[in-house]
Protein backbone atom coordinates (compact mmCIF):
# COMPACT_ATOMS: atom_id res chain seq x y z
CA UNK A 1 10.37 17.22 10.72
CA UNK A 2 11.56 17.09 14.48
CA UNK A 3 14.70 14.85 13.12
CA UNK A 4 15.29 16.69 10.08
CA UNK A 5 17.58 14.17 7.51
CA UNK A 6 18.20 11.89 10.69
CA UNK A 7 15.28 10.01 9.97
CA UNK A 8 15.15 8.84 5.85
CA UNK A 9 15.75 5.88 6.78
CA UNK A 10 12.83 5.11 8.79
CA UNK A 11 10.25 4.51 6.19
CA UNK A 12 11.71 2.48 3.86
CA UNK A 13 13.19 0.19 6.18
CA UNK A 14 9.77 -0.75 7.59
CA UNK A 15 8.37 -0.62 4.04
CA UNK A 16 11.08 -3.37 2.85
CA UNK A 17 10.42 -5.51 5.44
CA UNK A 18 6.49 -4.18 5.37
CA UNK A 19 6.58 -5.91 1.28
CA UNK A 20 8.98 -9.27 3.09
CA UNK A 21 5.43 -10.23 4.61
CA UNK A 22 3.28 -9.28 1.74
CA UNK A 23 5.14 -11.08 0.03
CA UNK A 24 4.84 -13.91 2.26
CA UNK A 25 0.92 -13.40 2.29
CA UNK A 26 0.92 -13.21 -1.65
CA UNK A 27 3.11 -16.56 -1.33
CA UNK A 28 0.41 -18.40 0.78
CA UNK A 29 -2.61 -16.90 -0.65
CA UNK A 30 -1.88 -17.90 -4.46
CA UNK A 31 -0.31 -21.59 -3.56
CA UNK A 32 -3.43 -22.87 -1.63
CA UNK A 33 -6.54 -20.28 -3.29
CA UNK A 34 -7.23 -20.58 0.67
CA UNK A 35 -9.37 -17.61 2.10
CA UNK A 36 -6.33 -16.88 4.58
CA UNK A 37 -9.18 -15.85 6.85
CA UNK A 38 -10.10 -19.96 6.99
CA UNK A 39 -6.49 -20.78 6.83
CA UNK A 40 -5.60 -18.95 9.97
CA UNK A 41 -9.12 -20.42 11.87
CA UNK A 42 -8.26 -24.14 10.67
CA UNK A 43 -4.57 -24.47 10.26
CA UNK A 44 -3.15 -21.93 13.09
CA UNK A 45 -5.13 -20.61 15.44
CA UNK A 46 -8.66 -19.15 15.31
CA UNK A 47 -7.43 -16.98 18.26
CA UNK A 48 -5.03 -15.42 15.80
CA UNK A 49 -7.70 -15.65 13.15
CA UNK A 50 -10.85 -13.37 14.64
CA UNK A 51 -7.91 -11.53 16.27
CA UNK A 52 -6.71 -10.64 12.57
CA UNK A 53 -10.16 -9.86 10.89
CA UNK A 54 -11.30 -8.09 14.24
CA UNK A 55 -8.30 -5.72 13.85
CA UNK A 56 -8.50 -5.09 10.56
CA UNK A 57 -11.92 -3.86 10.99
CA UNK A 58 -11.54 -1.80 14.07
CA UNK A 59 -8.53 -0.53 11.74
CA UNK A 60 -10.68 0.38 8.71
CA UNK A 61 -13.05 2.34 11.16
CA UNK A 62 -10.51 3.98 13.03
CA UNK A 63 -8.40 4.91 9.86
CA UNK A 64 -11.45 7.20 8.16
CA UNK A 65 -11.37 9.63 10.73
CA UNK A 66 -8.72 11.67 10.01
CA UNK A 67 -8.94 10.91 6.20
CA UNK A 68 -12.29 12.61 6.56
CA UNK A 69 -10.98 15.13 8.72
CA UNK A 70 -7.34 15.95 6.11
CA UNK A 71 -9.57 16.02 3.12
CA UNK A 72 -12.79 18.34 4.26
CA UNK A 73 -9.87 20.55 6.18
CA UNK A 74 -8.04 20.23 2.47
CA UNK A 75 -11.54 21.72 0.70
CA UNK A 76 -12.18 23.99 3.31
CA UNK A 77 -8.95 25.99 3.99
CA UNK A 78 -6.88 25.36 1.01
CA UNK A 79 -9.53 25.09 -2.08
CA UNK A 80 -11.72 27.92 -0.62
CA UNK A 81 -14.91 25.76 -1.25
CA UNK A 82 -16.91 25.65 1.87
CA UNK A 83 -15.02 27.69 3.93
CA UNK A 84 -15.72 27.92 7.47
CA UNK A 85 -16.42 25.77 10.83
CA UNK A 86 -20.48 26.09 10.12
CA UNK A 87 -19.75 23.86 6.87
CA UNK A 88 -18.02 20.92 8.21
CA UNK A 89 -20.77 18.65 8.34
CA UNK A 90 -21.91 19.79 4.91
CA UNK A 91 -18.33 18.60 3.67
CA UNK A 92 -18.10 15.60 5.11
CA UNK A 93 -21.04 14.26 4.01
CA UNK A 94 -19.90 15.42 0.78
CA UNK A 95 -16.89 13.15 0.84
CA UNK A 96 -19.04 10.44 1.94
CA UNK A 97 -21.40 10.20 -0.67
CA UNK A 98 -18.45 10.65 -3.20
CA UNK A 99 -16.53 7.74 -2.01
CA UNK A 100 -19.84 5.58 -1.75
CA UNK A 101 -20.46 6.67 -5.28
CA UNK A 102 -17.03 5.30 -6.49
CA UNK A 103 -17.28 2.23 -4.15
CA UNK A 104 -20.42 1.44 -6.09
CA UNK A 105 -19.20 1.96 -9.14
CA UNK A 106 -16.47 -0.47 -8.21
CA UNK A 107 -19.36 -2.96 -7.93
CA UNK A 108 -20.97 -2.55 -10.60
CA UNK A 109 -19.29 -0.70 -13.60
CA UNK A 110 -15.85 -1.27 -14.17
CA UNK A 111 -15.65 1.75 -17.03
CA UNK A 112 -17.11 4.30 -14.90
CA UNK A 113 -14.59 2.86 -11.98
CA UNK A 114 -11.99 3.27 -13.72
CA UNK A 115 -12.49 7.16 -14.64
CA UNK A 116 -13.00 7.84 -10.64
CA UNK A 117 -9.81 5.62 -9.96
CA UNK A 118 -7.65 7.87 -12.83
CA UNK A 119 -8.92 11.00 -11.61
CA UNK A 120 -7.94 10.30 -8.26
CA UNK A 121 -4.58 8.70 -9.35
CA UNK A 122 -4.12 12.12 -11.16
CA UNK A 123 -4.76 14.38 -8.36
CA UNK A 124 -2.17 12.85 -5.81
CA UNK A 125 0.25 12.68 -8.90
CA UNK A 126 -0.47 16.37 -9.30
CA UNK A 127 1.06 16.82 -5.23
CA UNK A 128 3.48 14.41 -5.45
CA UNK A 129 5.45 15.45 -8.46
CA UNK A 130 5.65 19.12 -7.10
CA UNK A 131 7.77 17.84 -4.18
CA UNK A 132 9.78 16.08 -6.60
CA UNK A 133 9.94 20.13 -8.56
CA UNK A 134 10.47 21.19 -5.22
CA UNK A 135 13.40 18.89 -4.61
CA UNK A 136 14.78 19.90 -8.00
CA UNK A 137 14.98 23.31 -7.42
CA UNK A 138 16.39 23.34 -3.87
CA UNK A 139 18.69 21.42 -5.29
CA UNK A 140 19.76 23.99 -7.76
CA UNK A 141 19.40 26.97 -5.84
CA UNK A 142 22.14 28.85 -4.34
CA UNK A 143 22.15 27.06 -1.02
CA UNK A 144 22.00 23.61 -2.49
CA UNK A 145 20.87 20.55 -0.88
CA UNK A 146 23.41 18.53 1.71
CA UNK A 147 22.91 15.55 -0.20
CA UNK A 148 26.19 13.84 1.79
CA UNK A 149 23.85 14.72 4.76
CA UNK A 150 20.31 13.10 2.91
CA UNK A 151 22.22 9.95 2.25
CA UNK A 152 23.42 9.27 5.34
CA UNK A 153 19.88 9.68 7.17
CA UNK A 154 19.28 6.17 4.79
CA UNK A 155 21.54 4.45 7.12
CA UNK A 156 19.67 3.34 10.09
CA UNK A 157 19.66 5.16 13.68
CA UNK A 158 17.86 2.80 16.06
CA UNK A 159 19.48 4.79 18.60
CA UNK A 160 17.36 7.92 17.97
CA UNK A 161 14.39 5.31 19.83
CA UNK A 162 16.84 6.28 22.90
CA UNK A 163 18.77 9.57 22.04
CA UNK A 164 17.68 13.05 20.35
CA UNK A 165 18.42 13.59 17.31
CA UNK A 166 22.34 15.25 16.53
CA UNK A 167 20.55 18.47 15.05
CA UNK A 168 19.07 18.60 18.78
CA UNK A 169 21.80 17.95 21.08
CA UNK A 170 22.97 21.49 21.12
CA UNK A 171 20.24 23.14 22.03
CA UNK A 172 19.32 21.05 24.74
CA UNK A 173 22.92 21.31 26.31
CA UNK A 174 22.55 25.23 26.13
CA UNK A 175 18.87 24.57 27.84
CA UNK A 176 17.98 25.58 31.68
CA UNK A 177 16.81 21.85 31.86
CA UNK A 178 18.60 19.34 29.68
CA UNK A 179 17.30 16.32 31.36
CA UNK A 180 13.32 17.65 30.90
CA UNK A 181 13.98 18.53 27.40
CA UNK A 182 16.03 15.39 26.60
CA UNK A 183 13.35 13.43 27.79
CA UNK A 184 10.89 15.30 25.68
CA UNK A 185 12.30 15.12 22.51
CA UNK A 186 12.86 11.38 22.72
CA UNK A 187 9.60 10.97 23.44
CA UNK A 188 7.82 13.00 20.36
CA UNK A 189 10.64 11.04 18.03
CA UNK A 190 8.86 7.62 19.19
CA UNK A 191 5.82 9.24 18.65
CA UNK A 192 7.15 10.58 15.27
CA UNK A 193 8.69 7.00 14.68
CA UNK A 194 6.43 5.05 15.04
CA UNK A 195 3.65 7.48 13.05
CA UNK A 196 5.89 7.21 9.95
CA UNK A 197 6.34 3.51 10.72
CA UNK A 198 3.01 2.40 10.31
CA UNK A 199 1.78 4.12 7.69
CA UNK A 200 4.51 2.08 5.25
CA UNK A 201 2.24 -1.05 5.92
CA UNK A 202 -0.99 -1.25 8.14
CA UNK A 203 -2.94 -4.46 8.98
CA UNK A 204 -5.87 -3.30 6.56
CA UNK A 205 -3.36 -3.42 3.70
CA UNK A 206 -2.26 -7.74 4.91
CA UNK A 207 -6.17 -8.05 4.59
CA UNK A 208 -6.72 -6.01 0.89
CA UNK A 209 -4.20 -7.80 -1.00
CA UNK A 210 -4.81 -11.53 -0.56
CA UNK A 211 -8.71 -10.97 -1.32
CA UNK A 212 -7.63 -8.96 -4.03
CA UNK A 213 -5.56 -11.10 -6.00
CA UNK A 214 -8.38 -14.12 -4.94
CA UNK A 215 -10.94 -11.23 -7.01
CA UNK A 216 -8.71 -11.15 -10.12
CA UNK A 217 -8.66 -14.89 -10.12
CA UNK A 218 -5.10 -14.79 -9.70
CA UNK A 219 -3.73 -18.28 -9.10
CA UNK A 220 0.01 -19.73 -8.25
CA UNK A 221 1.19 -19.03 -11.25
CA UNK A 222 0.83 -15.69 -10.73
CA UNK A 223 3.00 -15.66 -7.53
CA UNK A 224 6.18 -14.19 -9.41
CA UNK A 225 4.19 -11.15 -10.62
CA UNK A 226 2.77 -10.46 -7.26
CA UNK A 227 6.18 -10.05 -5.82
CA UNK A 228 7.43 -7.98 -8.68
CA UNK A 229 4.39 -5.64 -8.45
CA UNK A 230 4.95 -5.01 -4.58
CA UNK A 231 8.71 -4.52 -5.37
CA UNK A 232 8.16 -2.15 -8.30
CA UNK A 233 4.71 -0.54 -7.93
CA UNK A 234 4.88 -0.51 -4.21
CA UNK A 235 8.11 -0.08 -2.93
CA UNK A 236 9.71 2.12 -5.55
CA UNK A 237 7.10 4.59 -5.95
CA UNK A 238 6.76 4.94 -2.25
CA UNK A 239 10.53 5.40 -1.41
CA UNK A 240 10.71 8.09 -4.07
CA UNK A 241 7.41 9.93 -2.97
CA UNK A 242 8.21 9.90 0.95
CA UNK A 243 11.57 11.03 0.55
CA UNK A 244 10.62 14.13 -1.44
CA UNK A 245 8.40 14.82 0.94
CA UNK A 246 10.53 14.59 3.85
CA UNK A 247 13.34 16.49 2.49
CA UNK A 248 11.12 19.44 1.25
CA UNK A 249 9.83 19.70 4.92
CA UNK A 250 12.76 19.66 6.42
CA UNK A 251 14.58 21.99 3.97
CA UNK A 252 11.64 24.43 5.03
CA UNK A 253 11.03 23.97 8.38
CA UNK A 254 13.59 21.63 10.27
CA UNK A 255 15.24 23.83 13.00
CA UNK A 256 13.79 27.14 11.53
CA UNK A 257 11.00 28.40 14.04
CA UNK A 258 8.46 30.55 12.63
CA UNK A 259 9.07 34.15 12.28
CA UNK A 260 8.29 36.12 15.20
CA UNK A 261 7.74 32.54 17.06
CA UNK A 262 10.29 33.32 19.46
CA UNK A 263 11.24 36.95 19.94
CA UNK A 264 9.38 37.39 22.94
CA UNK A 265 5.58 37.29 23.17
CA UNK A 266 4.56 36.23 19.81
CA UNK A 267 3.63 38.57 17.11
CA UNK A 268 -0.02 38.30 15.55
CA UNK A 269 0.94 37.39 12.47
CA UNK A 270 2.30 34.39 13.50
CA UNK A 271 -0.50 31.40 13.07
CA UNK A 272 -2.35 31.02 16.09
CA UNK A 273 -2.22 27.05 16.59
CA UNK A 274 1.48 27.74 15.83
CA UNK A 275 1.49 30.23 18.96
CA UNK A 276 -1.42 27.95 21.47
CA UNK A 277 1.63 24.88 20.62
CA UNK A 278 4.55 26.89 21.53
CA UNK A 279 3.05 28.39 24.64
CA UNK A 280 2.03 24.96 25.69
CA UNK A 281 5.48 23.48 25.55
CA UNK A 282 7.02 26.18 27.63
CA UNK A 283 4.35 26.42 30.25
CA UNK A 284 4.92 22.41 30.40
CA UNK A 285 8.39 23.04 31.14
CA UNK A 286 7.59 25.81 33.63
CA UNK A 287 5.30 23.00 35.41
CA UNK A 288 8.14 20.39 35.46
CA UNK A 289 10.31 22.76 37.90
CA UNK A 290 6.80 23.71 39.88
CA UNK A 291 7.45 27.36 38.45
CA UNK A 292 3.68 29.46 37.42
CA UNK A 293 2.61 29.07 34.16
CA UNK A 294 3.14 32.71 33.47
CA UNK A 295 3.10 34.08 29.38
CA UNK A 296 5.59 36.96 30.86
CA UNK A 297 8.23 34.40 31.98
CA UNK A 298 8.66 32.82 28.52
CA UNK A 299 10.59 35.51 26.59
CA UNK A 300 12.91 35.58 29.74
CA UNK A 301 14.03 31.89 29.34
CA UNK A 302 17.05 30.75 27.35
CA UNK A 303 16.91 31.21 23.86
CA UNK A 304 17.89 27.43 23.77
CA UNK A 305 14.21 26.48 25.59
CA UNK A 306 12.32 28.47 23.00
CA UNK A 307 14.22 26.89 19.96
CA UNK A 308 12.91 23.49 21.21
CA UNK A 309 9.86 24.65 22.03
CA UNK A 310 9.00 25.66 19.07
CA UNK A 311 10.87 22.74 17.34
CA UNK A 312 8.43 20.51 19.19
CA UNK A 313 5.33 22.04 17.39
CA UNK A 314 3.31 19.12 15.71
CA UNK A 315 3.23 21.30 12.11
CA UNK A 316 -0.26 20.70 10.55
CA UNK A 317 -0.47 19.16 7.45
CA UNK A 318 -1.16 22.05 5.34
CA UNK A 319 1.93 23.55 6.69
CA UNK A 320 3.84 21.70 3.83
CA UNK A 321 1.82 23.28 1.51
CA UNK A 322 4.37 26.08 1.98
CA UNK A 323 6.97 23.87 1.23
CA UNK A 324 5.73 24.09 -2.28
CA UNK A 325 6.23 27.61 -2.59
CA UNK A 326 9.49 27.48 -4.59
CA UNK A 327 8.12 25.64 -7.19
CA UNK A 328 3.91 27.21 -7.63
CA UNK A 329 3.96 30.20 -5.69
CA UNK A 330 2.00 31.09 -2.49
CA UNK A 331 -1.55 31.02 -4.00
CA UNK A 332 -0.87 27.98 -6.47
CA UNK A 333 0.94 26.10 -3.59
CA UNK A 334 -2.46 26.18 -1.74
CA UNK A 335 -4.40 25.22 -4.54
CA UNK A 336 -2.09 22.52 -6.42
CA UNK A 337 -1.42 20.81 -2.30
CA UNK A 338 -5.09 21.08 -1.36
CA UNK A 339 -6.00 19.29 -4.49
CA UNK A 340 -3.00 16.41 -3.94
CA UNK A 341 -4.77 15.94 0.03
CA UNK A 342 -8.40 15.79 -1.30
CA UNK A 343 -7.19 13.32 -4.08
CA UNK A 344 -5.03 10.85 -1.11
CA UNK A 345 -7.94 11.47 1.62
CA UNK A 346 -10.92 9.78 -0.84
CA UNK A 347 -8.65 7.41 -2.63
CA UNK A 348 -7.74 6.09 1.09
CA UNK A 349 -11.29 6.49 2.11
CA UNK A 350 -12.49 4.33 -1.23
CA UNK A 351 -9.67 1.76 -0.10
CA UNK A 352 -11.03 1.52 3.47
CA UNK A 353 -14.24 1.02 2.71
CA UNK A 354 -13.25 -1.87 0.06
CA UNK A 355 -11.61 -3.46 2.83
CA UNK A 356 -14.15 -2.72 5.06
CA UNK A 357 -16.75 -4.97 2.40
CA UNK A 358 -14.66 -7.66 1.91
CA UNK A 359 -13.93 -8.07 5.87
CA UNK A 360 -17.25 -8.21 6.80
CA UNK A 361 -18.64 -10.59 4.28
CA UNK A 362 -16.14 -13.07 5.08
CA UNK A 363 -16.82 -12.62 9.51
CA UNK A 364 -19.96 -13.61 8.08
CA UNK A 365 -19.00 -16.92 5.15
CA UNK A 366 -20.65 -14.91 2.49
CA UNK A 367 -19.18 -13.85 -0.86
CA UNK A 368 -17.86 -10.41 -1.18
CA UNK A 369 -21.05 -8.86 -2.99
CA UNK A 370 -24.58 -8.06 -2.28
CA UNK A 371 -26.60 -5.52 0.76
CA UNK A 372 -24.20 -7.25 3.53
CA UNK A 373 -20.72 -5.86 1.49
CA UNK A 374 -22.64 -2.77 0.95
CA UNK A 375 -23.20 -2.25 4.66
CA UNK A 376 -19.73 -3.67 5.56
CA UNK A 377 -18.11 -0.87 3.26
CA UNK A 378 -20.35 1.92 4.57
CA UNK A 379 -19.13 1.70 7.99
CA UNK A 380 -16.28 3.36 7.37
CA UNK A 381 -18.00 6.38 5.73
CA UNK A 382 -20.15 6.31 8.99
CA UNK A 383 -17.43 6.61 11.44
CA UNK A 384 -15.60 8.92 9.23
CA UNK A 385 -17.70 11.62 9.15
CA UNK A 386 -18.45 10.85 13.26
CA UNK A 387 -14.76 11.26 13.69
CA UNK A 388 -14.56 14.18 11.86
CA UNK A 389 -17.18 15.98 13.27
CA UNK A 390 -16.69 15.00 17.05
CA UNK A 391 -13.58 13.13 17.93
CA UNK A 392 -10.95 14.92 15.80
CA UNK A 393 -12.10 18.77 17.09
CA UNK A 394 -13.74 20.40 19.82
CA UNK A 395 -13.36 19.10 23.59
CA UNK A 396 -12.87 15.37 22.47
CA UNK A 397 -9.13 15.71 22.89
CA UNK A 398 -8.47 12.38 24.43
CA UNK A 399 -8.90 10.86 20.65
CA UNK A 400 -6.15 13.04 19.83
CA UNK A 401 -3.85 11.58 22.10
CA UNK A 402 -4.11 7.91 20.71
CA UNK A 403 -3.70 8.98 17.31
CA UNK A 404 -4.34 6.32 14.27
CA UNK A 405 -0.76 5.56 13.36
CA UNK A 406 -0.27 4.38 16.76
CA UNK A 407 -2.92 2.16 17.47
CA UNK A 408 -2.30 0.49 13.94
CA UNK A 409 0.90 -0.30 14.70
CA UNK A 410 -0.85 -2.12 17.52
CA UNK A 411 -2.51 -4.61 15.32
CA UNK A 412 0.23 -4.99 12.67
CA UNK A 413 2.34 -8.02 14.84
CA UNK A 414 -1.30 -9.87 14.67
CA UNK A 415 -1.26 -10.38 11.35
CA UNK A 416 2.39 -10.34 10.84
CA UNK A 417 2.33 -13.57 13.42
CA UNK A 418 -0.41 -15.66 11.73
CA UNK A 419 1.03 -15.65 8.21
CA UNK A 420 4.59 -16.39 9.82
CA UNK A 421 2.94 -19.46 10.70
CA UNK A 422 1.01 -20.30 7.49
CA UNK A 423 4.62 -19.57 5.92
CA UNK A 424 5.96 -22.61 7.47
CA UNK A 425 2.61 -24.65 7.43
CA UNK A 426 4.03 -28.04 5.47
CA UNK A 427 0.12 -29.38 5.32
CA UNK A 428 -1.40 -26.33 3.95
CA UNK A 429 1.89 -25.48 1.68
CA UNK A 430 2.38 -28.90 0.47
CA UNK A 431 5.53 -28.49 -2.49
CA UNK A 432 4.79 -25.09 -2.70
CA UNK A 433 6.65 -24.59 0.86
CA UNK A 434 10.14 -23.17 0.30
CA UNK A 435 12.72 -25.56 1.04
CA UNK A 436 16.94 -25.61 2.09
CA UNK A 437 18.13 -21.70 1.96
CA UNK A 438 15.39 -20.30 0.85
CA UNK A 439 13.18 -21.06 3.55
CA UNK A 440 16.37 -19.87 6.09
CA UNK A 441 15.85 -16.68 4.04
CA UNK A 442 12.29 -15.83 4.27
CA UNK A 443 12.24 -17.09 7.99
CA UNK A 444 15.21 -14.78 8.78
CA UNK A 445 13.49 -11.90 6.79
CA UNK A 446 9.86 -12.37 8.55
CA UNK A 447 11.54 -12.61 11.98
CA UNK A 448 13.48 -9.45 11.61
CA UNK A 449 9.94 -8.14 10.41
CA UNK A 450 7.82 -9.19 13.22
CA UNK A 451 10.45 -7.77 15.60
CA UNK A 452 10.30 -4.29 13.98
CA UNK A 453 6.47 -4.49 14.31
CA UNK A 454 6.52 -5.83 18.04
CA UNK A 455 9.10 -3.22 18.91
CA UNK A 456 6.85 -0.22 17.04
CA UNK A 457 3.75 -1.96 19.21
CA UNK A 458 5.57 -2.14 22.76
CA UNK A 459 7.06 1.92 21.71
CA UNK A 460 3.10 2.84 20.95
CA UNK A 461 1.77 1.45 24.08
CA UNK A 462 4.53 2.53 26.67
CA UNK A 463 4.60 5.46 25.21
CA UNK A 464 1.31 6.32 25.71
CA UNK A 465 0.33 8.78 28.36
CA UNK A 466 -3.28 8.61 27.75
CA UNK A 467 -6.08 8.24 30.21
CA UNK A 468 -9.68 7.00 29.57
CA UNK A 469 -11.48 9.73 30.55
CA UNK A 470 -13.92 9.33 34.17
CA UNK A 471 -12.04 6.00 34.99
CA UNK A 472 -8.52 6.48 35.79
CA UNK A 473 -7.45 3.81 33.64
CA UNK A 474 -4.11 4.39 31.93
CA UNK A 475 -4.53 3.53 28.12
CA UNK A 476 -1.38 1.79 27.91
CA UNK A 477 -2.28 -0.95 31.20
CA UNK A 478 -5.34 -1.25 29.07
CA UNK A 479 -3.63 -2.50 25.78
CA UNK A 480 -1.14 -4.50 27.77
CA UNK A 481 -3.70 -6.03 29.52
CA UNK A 482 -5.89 -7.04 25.77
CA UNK A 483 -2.52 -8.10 24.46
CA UNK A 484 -1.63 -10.51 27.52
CA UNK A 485 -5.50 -11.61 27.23
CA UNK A 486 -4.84 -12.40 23.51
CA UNK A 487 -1.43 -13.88 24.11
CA UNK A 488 -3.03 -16.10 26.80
CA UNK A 489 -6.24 -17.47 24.47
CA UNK A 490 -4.03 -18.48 21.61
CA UNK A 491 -1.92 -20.62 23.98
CA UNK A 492 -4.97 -21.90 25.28
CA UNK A 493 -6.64 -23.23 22.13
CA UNK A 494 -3.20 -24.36 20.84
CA UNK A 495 -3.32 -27.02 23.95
CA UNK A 496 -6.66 -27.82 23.36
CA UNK A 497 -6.24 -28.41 20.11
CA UNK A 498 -2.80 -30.56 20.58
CA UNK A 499 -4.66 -32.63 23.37
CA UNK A 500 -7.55 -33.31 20.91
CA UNK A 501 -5.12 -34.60 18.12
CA UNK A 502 -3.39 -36.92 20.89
CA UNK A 503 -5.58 -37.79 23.34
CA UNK A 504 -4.29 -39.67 26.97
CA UNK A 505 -4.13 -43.77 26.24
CA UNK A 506 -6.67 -44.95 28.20
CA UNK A 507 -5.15 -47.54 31.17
């Protein structure tokens, strides 16, 4: 929302390049039948193997939280069912043994798997095709749409890592501190960025798909469907989906403050995270010129500082369900968005847990069934509803501060790295290695993808202002500090291992 149209582009740019490496992994996994797991240990690196796996786990456990968290808020304030703080662990639990139900099911009858999957697949088509009603009518209204200016946010703005966004620049001219709020702003669009980066493709998803296709017995003569489905039942469907989505929310909220938001001290109708938000932002800009934080001060500031003040309000989710209004109404925009979130939070809780089975059956060597996948795809349930009871409200705010986005854009170079390298693996490939232009091509394409994911890493950890609580210890010398340790052990066992394979003549 904070960039308005500026920002279209964003998504499907790291989602093309996001299907350039599963395509890659598809590529690898269906030429040898290799567990890429054992491909990466033996052929590679097992740095950059266990480094893989490891993060894809941490990922799947991190991931629940707030999937938990969207889909018992979803039940609880938009469906009506369970209202009320006191009922929070009741509906979590709820959506745990749901998704354990349909995990088991997944493992042990197909028909009754499917029906779960559909119903699912029907409820997030139920929220999805109201933005696209949404879109339609906005579009036919009196106003219109800008579609000249929706097109060109498809063209790509790295600049906006370093610059506000156009939409921005006046009001922080007409500001009493244009340097402060410049600096701001930039900052939540990295944030922003890199949020909407990384969930086109996360490391779980490099993990899911190889063992996948390896489950349906899909072989290398199966590798021209695999691209084909990523291009047209991944990348299509998404493009369409997330660019409904954006322009509805920035049609309805993008540089339009909430009534009341700004006239002064804040009415009471206005929402009151809305108004805690607000207040925040212009008692931090208070602090930055060593003024008192005082609530009588703010209605005397420029009109400019209270725009971006209350520009700069993260918008909870539900907030879109207004966006919907033009299409169901108030009441049915609740109702038809609440069910949408509840269908998206399970189906990505189901996935996660999936993952979650497969990845710790093959730490361990053992086939992808039995009490150790059952326990592997539980964890994620676990941690879920621990998230969503503890880390994701009340005093643990310091979770909130490294949200998930940005620590799985963390991970995503790992894996983006090792299958690089099985991609131009001659042994392993054999004649199944692209040759002349086309391996130019895919090299060129997985470079430019690895950059975008080491640029969205390096964004997530400078960016990060977070400190581990009782230590001192910024979060971001932390993750440079893993990284260089990581960077530093795969070097390590790569001259080992060259040393082994030519040992010193002896005189």
């Amino acid at each position: 929302i904070i960039g308005g149209y500026e920002m279209m582009w964003l998504q499907p740019l790291m989602m093309l390049f996001g299907i350039v490496m599963l395509s890659a992994i598809a590529h690898v996994t269906l030429s040898t039948g290799e567990a890429p797991f054992r491909a990466l240990n033996r052929r590679v690196n097992p740095v950059l193997g266990w480094a893989w796996i490891v993060a894809t786990l941490m990922a799947n456990l991190v991931w629940a939280m707030p999937q938990f968290s969207l889909g018992g808020a979803a039940l609880r304030q938009n469906l009506g069912i369970l209202p009320g703080e006191d009922n929070k662990a009741l509906v979590a639990l709820c959506l745990a043994a749901v998704s354990g139900l349909i995990v088991w099911l997944y493992d042990s009858s197909a028909r009754g798997y499917r029906i779960f999957d559909l119903l699912l697949k029907g409820m997030v088509a139920v929220v999805v095709l109201s933005f696209f009603g949404v879109v339609a009518i906005l579009s036919l209204g009196p106003a219109g749409l800008p579609w000249g200016e929706i097109a060109a946010g498809f063209l790509p703005r790295p600049g906006l890592i370093f610059e506000p966004a156009e939409s921005l620049r006046g009001p922080i001219a007409a500001s009493s501190d244009p340097e402060y709020w410049h600096r701001t702003v930039v900052s939540a669009q990295r944030d922003r960025m890199v949020a909407a980066a990384a969930t086109a493709v996360g490391i779980n998803m490099t993990f899911l798909l190889p063992y996948s296709m390896r489950k349906r017995g899909w072989d290398r003569d199966f590798r021209g469907l695999a691209r084909f489905d990523l291009a047209t039942g991944l990348f299509v469907p998404f493009v369409l989906a997330t660019s409904c989505v954006v322009i509805a929310a920035a049609a309805q909220f993008h540089g339009k403050p909430e009534p009341g938001l700004i006239e002064g001290r804040t009415s009471a109708g206005v929402p009151a995270k809305l108004r805690v938000e607000y207040e925040a932002n212009l008692s931090a800009l208070l602090r930055s010129n060593g003024e008192a934080c005082d609530p009588e001060k703010f209605a005397t500031l420029p009109e400019a500082d209270r725009v971006l003040a209350a520009t700069l309000i993260q918008r909870d989710a539900f907030a879109l369900a207004d966006s919907l209004k033009a299409l169901a109404g108030e009441g049915w925009s609740q109702t038809v968005f609440g069910i949408g979130v509840v269908g998206m939070a399970v189906s990505s809780i189901v996935i996660l847990m999936l993952i979650n089975g497969f990845t710790v059956c093959e730490m361990f060597g053992r086939p992808s069934r039995g009490w150790l996948y059952r326990v592997g795809a539980l964890l994620p349930a676990v941690s879920g509803v621990f998230g969503a009871l503890y880390l994701w409200s009340g005093k643990a705010q310091f979770y909130l501060a490294v949200p998930t986005s940005r620590f799985g854009m963390v991970l995503l170079p790992i894996a983006y790295i090792g299958f690089f390298f099985l991609m131009n693996h001659r042994r392993l490939l054999g004649d199944a290695m692209p040759a002349g232009g086309r391996r130019v091509a895919w090299n060129v394409l997985m470079t430019i993808a690895i950059a975008l994911s080491l640029t969205g890493a390096a964004i997530s950890i400078l960016n990060d202002t977070a400190v581990l609580p009782g230590t001192g210890i910024a979060v971001r010398h932390l993750a440079t500090g893993l990284a260089g340790m990581l960077a530093g052990g795969a070097l390590l066992v790569f001259f080992l291992r060259k040393r082994r394979a030519n040992p010193p003549a002896s005189p």
